[in-house]
C-alpha atoms as a PDB file:
ATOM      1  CA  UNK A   1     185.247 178.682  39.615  1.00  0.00           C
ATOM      2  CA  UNK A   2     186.277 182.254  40.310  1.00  0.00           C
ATOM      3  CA  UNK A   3     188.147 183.032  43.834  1.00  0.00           C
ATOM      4  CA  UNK A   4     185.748 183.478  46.300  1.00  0.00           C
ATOM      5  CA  UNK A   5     183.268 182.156  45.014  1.00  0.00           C
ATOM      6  CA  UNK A   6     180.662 179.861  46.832  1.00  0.00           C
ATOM      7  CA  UNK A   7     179.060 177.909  43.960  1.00  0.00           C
ATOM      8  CA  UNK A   8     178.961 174.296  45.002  1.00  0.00           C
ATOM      9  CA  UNK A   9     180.362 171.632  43.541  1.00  0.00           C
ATOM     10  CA  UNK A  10     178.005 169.809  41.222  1.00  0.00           C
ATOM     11  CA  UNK A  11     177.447 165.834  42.104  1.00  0.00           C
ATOM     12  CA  UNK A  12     179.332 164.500  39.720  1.00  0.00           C
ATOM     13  CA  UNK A  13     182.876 166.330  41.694  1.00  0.00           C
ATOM     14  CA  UNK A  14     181.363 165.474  44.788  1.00  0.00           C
ATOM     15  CA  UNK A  15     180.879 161.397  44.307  1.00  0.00           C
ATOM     16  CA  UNK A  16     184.546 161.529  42.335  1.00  0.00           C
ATOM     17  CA  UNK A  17     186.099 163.007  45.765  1.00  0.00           C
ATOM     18  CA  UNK A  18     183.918 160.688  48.189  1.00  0.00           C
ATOM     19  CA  UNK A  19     185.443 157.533  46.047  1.00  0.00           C
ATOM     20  CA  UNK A  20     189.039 159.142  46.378  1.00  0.00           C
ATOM     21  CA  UNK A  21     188.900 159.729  50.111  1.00  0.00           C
ATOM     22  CA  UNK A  22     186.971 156.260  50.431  1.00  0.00           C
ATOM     23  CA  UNK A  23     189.757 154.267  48.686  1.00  0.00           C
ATOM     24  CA  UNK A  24     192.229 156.182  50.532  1.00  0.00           C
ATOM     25  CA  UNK A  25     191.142 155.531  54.203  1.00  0.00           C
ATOM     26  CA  UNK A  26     190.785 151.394  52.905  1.00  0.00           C
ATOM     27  CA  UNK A  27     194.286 151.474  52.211  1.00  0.00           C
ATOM     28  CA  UNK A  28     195.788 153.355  54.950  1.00  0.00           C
ATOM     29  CA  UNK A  29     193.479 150.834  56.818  1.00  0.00           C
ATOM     30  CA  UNK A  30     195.022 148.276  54.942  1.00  0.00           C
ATOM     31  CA  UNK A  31     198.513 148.824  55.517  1.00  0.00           C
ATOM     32  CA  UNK A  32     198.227 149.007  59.191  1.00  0.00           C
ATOM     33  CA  UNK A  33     196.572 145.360  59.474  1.00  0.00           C
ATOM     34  CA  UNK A  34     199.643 144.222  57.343  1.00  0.00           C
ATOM     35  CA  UNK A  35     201.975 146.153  59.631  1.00  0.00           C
ATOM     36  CA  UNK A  36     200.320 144.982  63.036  1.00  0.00           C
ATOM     37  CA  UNK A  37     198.164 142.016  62.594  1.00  0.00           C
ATOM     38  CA  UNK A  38     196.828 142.754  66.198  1.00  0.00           C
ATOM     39  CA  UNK A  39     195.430 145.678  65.259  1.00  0.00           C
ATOM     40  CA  UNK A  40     191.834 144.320  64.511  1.00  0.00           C
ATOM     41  CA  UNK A  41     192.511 141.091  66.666  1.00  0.00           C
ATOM     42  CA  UNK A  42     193.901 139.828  64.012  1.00  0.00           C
ATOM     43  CA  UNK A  43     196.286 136.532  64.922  1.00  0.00           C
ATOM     44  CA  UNK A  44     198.455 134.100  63.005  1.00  0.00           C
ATOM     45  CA  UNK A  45     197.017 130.782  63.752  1.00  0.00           C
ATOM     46  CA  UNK A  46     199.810 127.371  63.744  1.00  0.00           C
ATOM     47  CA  UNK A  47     197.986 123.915  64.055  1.00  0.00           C
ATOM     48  CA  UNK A  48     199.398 120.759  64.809  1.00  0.00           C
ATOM     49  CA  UNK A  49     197.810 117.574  64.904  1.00  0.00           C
ATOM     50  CA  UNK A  50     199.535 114.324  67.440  1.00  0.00           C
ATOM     51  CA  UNK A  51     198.937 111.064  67.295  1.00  0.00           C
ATOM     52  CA  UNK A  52     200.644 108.062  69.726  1.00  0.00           C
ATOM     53  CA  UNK A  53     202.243 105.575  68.035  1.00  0.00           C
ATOM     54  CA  UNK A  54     203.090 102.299  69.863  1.00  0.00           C
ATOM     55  CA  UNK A  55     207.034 101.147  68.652  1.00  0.00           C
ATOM     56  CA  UNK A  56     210.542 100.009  69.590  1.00  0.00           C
ATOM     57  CA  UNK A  57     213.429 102.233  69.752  1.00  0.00           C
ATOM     58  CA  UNK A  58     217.468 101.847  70.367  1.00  0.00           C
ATOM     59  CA  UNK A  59     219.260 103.345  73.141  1.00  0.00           C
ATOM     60  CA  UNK A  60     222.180 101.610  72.976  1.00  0.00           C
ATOM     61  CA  UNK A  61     223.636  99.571  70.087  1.00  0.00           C
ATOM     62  CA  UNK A  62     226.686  97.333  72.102  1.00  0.00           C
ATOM     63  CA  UNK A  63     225.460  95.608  74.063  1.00  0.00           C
ATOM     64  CA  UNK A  64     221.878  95.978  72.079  1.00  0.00           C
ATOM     65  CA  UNK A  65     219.001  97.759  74.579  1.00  0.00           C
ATOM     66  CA  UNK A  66     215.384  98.498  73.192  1.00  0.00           C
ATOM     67  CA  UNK A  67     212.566  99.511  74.816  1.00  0.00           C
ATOM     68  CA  UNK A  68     208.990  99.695  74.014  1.00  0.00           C
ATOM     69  CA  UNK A  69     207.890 103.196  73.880  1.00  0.00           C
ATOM     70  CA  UNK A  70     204.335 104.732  73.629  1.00  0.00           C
ATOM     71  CA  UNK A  71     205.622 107.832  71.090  1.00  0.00           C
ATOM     72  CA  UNK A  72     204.108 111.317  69.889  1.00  0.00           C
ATOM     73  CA  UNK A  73     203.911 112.076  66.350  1.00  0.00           C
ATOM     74  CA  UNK A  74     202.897 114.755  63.764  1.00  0.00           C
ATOM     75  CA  UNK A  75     199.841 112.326  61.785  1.00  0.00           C
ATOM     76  CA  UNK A  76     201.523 110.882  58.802  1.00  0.00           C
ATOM     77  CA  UNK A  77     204.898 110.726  59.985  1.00  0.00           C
ATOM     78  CA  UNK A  78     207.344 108.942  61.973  1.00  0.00           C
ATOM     79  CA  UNK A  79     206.367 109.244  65.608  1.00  0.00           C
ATOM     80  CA  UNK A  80     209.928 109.606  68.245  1.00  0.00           C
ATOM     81  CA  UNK A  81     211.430 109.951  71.338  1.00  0.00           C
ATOM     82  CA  UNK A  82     211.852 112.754  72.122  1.00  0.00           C
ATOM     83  CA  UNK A  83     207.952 113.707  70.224  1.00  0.00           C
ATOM     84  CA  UNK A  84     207.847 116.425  67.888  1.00  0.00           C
ATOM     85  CA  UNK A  85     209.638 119.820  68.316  1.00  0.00           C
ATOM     86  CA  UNK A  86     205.953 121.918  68.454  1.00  0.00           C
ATOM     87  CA  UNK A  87     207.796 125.556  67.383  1.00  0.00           C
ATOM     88  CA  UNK A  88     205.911 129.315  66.885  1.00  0.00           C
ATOM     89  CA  UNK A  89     206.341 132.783  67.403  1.00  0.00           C
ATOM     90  CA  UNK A  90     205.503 134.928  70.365  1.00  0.00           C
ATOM     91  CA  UNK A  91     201.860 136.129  69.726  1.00  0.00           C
ATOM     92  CA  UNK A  92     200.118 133.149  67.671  1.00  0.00           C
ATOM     93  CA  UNK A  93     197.222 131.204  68.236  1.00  0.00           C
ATOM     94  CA  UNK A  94     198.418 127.616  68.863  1.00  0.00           C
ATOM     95  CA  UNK A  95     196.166 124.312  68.266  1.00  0.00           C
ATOM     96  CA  UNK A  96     197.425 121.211  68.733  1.00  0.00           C
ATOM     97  CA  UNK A  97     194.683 118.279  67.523  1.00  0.00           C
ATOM     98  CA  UNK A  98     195.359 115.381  69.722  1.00  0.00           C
ATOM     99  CA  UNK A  99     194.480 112.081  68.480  1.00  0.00           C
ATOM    100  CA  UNK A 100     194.215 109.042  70.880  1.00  0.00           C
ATOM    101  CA  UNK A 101     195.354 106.226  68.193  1.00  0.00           C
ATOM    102  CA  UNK A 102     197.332 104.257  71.263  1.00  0.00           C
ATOM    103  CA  UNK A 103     194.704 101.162  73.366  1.00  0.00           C
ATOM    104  CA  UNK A 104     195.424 103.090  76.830  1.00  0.00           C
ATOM    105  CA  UNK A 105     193.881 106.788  77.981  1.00  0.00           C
ATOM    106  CA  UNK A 106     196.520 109.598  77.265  1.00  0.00           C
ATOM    107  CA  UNK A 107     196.563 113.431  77.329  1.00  0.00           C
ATOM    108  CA  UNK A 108     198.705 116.449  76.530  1.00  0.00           C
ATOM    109  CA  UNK A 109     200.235 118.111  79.313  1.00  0.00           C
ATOM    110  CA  UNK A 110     201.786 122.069  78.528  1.00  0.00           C
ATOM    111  CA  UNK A 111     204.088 123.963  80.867  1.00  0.00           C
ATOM    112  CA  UNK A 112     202.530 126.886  80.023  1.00  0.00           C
ATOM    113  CA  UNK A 113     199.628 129.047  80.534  1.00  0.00           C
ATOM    114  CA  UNK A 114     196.508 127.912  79.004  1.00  0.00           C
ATOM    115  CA  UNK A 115     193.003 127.441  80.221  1.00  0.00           C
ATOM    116  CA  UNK A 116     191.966 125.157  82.382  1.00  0.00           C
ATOM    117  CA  UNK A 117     190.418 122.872  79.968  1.00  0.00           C
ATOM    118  CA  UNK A 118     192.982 122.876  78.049  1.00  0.00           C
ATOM    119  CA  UNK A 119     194.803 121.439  80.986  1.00  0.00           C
ATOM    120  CA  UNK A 120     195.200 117.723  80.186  1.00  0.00           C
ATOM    121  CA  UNK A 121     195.712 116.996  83.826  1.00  0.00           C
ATOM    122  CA  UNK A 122     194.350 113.026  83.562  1.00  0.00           C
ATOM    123  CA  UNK A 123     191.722 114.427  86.597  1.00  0.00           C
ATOM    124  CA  UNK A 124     188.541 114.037  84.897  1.00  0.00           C
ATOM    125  CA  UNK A 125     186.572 114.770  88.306  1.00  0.00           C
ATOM    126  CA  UNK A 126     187.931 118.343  86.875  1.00  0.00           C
ATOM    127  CA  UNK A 127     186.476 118.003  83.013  1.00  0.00           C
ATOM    128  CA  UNK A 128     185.930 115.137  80.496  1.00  0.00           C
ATOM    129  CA  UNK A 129     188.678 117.109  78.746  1.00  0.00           C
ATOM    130  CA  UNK A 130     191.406 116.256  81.023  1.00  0.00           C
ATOM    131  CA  UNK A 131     191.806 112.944  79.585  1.00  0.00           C
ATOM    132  CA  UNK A 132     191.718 111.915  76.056  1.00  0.00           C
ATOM    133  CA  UNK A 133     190.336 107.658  75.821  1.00  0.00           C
ATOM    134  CA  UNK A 134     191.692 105.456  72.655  1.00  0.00           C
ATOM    135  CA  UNK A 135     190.312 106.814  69.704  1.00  0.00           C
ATOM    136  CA  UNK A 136     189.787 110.288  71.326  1.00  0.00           C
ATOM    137  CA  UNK A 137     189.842 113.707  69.539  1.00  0.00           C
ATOM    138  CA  UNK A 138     190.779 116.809  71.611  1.00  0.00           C
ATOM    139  CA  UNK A 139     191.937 120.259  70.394  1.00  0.00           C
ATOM    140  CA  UNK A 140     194.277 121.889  72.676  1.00  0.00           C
ATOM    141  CA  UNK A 141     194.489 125.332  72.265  1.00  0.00           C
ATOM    142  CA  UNK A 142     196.759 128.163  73.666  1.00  0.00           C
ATOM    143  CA  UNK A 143     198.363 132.069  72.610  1.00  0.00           C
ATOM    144  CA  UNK A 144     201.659 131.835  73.157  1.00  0.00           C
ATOM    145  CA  UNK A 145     201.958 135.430  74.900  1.00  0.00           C
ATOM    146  CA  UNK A 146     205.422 133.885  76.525  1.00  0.00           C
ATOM    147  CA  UNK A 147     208.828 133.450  74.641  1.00  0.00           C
ATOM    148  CA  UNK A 148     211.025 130.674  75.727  1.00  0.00           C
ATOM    149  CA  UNK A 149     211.262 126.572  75.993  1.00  0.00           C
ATOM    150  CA  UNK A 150     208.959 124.692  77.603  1.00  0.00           C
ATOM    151  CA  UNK A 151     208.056 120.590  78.229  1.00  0.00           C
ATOM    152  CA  UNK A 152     204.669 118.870  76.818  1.00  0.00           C
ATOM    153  CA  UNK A 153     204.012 115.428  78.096  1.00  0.00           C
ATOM    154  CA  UNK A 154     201.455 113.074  79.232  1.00  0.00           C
ATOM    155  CA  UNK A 155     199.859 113.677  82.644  1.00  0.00           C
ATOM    156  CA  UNK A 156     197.923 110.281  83.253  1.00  0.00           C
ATOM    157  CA  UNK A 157     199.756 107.979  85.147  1.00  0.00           C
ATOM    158  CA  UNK A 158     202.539 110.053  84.830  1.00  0.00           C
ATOM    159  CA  UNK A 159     205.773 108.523  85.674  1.00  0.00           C
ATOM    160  CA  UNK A 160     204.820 105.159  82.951  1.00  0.00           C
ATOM    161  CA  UNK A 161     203.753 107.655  80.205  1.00  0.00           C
ATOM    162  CA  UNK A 162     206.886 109.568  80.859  1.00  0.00           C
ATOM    163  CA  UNK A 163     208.848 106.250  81.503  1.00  0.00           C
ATOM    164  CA  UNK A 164     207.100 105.204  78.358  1.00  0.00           C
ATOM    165  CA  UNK A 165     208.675 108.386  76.194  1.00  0.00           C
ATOM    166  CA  UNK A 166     205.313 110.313  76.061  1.00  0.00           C
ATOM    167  CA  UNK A 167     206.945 114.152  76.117  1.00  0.00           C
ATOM    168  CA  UNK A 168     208.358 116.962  73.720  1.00  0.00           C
ATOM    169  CA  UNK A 169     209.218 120.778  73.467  1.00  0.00           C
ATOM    170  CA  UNK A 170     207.538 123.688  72.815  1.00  0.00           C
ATOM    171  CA  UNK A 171     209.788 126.405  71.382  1.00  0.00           C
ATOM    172  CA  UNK A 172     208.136 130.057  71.525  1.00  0.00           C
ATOM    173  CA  UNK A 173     210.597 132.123  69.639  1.00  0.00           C
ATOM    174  CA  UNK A 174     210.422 135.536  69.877  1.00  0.00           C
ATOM    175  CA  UNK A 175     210.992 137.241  66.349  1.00  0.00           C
ATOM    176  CA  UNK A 176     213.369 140.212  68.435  1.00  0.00           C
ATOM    177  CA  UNK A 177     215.452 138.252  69.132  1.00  0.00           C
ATOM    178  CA  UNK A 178     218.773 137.909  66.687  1.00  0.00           C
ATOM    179  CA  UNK A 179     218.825 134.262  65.668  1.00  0.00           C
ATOM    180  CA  UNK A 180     221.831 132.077  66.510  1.00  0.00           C
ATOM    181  CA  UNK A 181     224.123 130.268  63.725  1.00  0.00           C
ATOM    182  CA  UNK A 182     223.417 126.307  65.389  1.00  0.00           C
ATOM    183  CA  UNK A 183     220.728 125.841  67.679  1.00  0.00           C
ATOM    184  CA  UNK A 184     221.213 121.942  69.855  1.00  0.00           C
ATOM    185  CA  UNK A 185     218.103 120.488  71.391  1.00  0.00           C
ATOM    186  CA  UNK A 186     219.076 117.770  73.961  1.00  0.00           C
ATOM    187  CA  UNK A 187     216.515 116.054  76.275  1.00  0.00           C
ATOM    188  CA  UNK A 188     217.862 114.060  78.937  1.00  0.00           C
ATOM    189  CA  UNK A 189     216.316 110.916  80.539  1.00  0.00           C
ATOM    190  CA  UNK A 190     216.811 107.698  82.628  1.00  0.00           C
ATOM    191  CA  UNK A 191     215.399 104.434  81.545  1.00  0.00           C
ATOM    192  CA  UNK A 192     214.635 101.155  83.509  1.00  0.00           C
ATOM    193  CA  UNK A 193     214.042  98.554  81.373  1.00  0.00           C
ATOM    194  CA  UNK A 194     213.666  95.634  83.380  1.00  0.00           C
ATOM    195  CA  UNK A 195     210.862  97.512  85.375  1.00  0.00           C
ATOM    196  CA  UNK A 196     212.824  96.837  89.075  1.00  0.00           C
ATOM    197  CA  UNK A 197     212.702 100.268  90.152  1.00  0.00           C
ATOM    198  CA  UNK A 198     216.061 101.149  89.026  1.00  0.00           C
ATOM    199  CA  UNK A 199     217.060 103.442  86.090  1.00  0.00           C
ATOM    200  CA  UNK A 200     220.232 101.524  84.582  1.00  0.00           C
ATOM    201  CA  UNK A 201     220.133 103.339  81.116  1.00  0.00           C
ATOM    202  CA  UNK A 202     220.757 107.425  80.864  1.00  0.00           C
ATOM    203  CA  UNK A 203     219.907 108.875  77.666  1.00  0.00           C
ATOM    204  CA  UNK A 204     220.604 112.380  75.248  1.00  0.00           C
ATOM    205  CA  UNK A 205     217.985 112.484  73.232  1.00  0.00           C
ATOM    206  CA  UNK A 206     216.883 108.622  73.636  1.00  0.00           C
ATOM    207  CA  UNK A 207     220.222 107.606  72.903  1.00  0.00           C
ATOM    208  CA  UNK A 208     223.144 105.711  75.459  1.00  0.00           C
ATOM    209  CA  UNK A 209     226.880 106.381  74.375  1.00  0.00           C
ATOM    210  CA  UNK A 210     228.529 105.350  71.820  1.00  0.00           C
ATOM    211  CA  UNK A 211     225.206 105.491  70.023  1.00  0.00           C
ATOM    212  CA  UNK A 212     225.743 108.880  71.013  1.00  0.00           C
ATOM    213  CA  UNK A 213     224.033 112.445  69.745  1.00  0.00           C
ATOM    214  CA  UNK A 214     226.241 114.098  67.749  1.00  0.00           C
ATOM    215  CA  UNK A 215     226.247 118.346  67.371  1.00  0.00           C
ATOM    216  CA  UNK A 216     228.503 120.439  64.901  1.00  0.00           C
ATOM    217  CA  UNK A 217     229.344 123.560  64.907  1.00  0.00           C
ATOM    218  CA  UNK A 218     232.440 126.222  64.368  1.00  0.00           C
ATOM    219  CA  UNK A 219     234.734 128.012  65.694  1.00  0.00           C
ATOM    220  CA  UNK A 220     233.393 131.775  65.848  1.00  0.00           C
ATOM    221  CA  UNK A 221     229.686 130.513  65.172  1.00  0.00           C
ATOM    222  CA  UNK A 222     226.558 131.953  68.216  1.00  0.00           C
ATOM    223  CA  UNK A 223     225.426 128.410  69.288  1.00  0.00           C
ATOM    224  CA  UNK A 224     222.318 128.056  71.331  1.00  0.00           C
ATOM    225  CA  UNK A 225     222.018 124.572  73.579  1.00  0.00           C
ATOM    226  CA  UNK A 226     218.658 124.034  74.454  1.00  0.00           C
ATOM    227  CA  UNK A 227     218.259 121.422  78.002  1.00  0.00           C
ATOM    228  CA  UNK A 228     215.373 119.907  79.394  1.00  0.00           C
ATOM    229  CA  UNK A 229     215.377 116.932  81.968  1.00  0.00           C
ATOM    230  CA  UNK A 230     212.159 115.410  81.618  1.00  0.00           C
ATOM    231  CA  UNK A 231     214.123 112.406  83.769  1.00  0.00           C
ATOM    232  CA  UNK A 232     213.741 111.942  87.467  1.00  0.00           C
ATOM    233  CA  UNK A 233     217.247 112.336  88.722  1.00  0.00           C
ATOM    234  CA  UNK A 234     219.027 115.378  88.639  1.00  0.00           C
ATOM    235  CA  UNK A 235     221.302 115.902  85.747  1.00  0.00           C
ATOM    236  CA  UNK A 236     224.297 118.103  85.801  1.00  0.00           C
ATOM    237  CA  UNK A 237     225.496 119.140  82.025  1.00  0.00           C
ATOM    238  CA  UNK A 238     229.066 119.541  81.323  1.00  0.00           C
ATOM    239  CA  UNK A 239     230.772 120.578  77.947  1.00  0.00           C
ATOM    240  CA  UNK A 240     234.876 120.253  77.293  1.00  0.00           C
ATOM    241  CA  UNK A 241     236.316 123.272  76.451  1.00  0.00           C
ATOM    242  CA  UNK A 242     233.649 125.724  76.814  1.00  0.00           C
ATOM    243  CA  UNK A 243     232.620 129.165  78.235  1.00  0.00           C
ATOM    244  CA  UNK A 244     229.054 129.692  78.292  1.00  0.00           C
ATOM    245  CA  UNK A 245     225.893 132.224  79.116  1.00  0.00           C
ATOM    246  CA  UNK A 246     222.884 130.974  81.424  1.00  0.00           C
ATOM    247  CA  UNK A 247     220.171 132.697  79.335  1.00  0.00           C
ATOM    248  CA  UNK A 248     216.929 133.626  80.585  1.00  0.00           C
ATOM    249  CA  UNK A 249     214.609 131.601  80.002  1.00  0.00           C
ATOM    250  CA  UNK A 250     211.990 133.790  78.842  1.00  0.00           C
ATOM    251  CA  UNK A 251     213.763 136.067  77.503  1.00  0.00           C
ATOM    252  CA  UNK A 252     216.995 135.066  74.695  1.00  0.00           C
ATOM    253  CA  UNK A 253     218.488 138.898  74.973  1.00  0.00           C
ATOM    254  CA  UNK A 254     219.149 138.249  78.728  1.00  0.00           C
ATOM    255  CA  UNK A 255     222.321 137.116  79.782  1.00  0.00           C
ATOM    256  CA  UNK A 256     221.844 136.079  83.582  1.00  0.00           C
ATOM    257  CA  UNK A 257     225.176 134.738  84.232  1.00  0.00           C
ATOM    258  CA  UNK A 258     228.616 133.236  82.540  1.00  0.00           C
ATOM    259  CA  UNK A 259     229.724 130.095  83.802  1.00  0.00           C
ATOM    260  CA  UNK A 260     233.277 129.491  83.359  1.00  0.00           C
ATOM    261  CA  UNK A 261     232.815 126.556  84.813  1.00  0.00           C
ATOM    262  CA  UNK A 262     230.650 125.186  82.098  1.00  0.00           C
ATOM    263  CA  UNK A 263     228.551 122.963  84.342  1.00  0.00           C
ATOM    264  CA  UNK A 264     224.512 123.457  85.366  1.00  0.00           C
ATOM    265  CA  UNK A 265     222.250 121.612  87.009  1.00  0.00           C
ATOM    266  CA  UNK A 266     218.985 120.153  86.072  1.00  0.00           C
ATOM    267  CA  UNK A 267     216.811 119.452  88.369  1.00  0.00           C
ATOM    268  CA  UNK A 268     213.629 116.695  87.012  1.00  0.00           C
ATOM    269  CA  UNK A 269     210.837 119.197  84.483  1.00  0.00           C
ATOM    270  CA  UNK A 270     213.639 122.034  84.377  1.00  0.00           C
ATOM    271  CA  UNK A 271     214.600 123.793  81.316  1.00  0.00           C
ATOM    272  CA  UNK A 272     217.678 125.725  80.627  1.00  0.00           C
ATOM    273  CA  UNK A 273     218.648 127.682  77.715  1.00  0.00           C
ATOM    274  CA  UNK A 274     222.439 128.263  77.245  1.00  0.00           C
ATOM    275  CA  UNK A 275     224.334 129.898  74.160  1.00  0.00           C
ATOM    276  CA  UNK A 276     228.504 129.833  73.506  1.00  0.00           C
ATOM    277  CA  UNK A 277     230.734 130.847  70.778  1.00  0.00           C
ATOM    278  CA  UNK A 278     233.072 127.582  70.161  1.00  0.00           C
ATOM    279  CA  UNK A 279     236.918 128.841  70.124  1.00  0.00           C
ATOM    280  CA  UNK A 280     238.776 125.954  69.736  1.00  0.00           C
ATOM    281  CA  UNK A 281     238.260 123.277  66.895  1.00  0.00           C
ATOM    282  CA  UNK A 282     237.977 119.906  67.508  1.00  0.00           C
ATOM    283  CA  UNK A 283     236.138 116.452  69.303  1.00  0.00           C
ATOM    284  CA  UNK A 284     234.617 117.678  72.710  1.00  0.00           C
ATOM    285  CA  UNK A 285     232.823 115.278  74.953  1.00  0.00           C
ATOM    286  CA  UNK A 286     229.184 116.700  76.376  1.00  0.00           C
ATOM    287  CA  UNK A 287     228.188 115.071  79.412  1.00  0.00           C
ATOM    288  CA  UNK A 288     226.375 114.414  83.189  1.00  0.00           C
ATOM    289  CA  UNK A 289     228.835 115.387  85.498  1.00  0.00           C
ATOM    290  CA  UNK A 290     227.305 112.708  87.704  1.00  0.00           C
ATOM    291  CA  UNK A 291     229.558 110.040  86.558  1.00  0.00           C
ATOM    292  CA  UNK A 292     227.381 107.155  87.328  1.00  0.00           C
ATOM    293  CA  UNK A 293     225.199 108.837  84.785  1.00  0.00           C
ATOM    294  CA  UNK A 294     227.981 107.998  82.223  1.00  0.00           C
ATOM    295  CA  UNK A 295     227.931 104.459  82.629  1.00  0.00           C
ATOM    296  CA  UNK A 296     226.056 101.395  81.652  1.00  0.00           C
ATOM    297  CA  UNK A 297     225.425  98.488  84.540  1.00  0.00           C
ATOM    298  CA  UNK A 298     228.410 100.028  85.881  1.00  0.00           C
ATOM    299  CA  UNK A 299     230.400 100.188  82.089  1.00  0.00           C
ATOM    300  CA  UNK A 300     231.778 103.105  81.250  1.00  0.00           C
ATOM    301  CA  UNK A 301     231.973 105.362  79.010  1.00  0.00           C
ATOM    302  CA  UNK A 302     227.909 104.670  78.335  1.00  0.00           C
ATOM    303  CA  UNK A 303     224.994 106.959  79.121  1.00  0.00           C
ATOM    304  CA  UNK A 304     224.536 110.665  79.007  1.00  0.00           C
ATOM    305  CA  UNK A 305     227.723 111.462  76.607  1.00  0.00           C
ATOM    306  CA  UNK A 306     227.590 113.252  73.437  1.00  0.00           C
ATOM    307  CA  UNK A 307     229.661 114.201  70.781  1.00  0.00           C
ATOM    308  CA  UNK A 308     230.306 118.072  69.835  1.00  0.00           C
ATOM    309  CA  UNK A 309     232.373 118.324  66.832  1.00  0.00           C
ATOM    310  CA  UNK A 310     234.084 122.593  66.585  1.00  0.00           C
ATOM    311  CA  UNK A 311     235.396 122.647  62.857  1.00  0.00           C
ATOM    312  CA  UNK A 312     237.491 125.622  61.768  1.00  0.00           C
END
C-alpha cells in the first residue's frame, strides 16, 4: 500500500487486528483483577466452621483445679479455652459455620460490625437466627472492613457461657502494616468453681500460676502483646522490665502513647494491643497488678502470672 493511499484493508488484516486488540484489552483486564481483586467486586473469601465441645480442662496443677468447660472448636480438632484464634486480612469475606454439637442453646457473639442477623444476640423475639438450638447449623457471615482485635463469645445466658469458657479472638490484620518478630495472645479470666458467687481462680490463657503461660522472645526483637479481658473484674497488666507502646487498636501504625510505667488497665470485654522491643535478657514475671489477682484462696504466687523469657 502506497502513501496516501485509501485502499482498505481486506478482511483477512482486519479480523487479524480485531483478535490482537481483543486479546490485548483481556489481559490488561486481567492484570488489574490480579492487582486489585476489588476491582470487579471481587473478594477473598476465609471460612471457618465451630463446633462446642463439652470437656475438662486444668487451671492449676498444685493443688489440682478443673473445671468443666463448654469449649469452641475448629470441627475435627481439639476444641480450648480460650476457642480458636479466627485470623484474616482487612477486606475478606468472613464465614464462620456454627455447629450446635453441645445439649444446651448457644450462639456466636462478634464485636464487630455485621448485620443484624448475623447478630447472635440469644433474643430470638429479634430473629430465629439469634440463637442456634443443639444440633443447629448457622452461617455467620461478615467483611472485615476494620483492622484490629476483637472478642467472639456466646451471648445466651451470658455470664454461664462465658463462665463456662465459650469466647475467642478475631484478629483482622491489616497487610500495611510491617509484621512484628513475636506476636503474644493472652486472655485473661476469673473462675468460680464452686459456683458461690465468688471468683477464687484468675487465669492467662485458662491457666493459674505455676501452671503458668510461658512467652519467648529476644533482646532487640518488635514484640506485639495482644490483651483481652473477657473476665468480669478489672485487670491491670504489668510486665518486669519493660517499656512499652499503647497501640491503636484499629490501627497497628499508631502509636497512642508510651507507658514507662508498663501497667494498663482492662476493664471486663476490653481489648488492648501493646508492642515492646525486649532490652534486657532474662526471666520476667507478667502479671495483674491487683495482687489479690495473683493469689490462690489467698496463696500466693497463683493466678494471673506468666512467664516471659528475653534470650540474647
Amino acid at each position: 500500500m502506497f502513501a496516501g493511499s485509501h485502499r482498505k484493508p481486506n478482511r483477512k488484516i482486519r479480523f487479524v487486528l480485531c483478535g490482537v486488540l481483543f486479546f490485548a484489552t483481556l489481559g490488561t483486564l486481567t492484570s488489574l483483577l490480579l492487582m486489585n481483586p476489588m476491582v470487579t467486586g471481587a473478594q477473598t473469601v476465609k471460612e471457618f466452621t465451630l463446633v462446642v465441645q463439652e470437656k475438662e480442662i486444668t487451671l492449676l496443677e498444685s493443688p489440682n483445679k478443673t473445671v468443666t468447660v463448654w469449649a469452641y472448636g475448629f470441627e475435627g480438632e481439639e476444641a480450648t479455652v480460650p476457642g480458636p484464634v479466627i485470623r484474616v486480612n482487612k477486606g475478606d469475606l468472613v464465614r464462620i459455620h456454627f455447629k450446635n454439637t453441645h445439649n444446651l442453646p448457644h450462639t456466636i457473639h462478634m464485636h464487630n460490625i455485621h448485620d443484624l442477623n448475623m447478630d447472635g444476640n440469644g433474643v430470638t423475639a429479634l430473629g430465629q437466627e439469634q440463637l442456634q438450638l443443639p444440633g443447629d447449623e448457622y452461617t455467620y457471615e461478615f467483611v472485615a472492613n476494620q483492622a484490629g482485635v476483637t472478642f467472639y463469645h456466646c451471648h445466651t445466658d451470658t455470664r454461664n457461657h462465658i463462665d463456662f469458657g465459650m469466647y475467642g479472638l478475631i484478629i483482622v490484620d491489616d497487610p500495611e502494616v510491617p509484621p512484628v518478630d513475636q506476636e503474644f495472645i493472652t486472655v485473661w479470666d476469673e473462675w468460680d468453681l464452686d459456683r458461690d458467687g465468688e471468683y477464687e481462680t484468675h487465669t492467662i490463657n485458662s491457666k493459674s500460676f505455676p501452671t503458668a503461660a510461658t512467652f519467648t522472645a529476644k533482646v532487640g526483637e518488635r514484640v506485639r502483646l495482644i490483651l483481652g479481658n473477657i473476665g468480669f473484674q478489672v485487670h491491670s497488666p504489668h510486665m518486669h522490665s519493660t517499656v512499652w507502646d499503647v497501640m491503636n487498636p484499629g490501627d497497628f501504625n499508631d502509636v497512642l502513647w508510651t507507658d514507662p510505667n508498663a501497667v494498663v488497665s482492662l476493664v471486663p470485654g476490653e481489648v488492648k494491643v501493646l508492642e515492646f522491643t525486649p532490652q534486657k535478657p532474662g526471666t520476667w514475671l507478667f502479671h495483674c497488678h491487683f495482687v489479690t489477682h495473683v493469689e490462690d484462696n489467698g496463696v500466693y504466687p497463683r493466678g494471673m502470672l506468666a512467664v516471659v523469657t528475653i534470650e540474647e
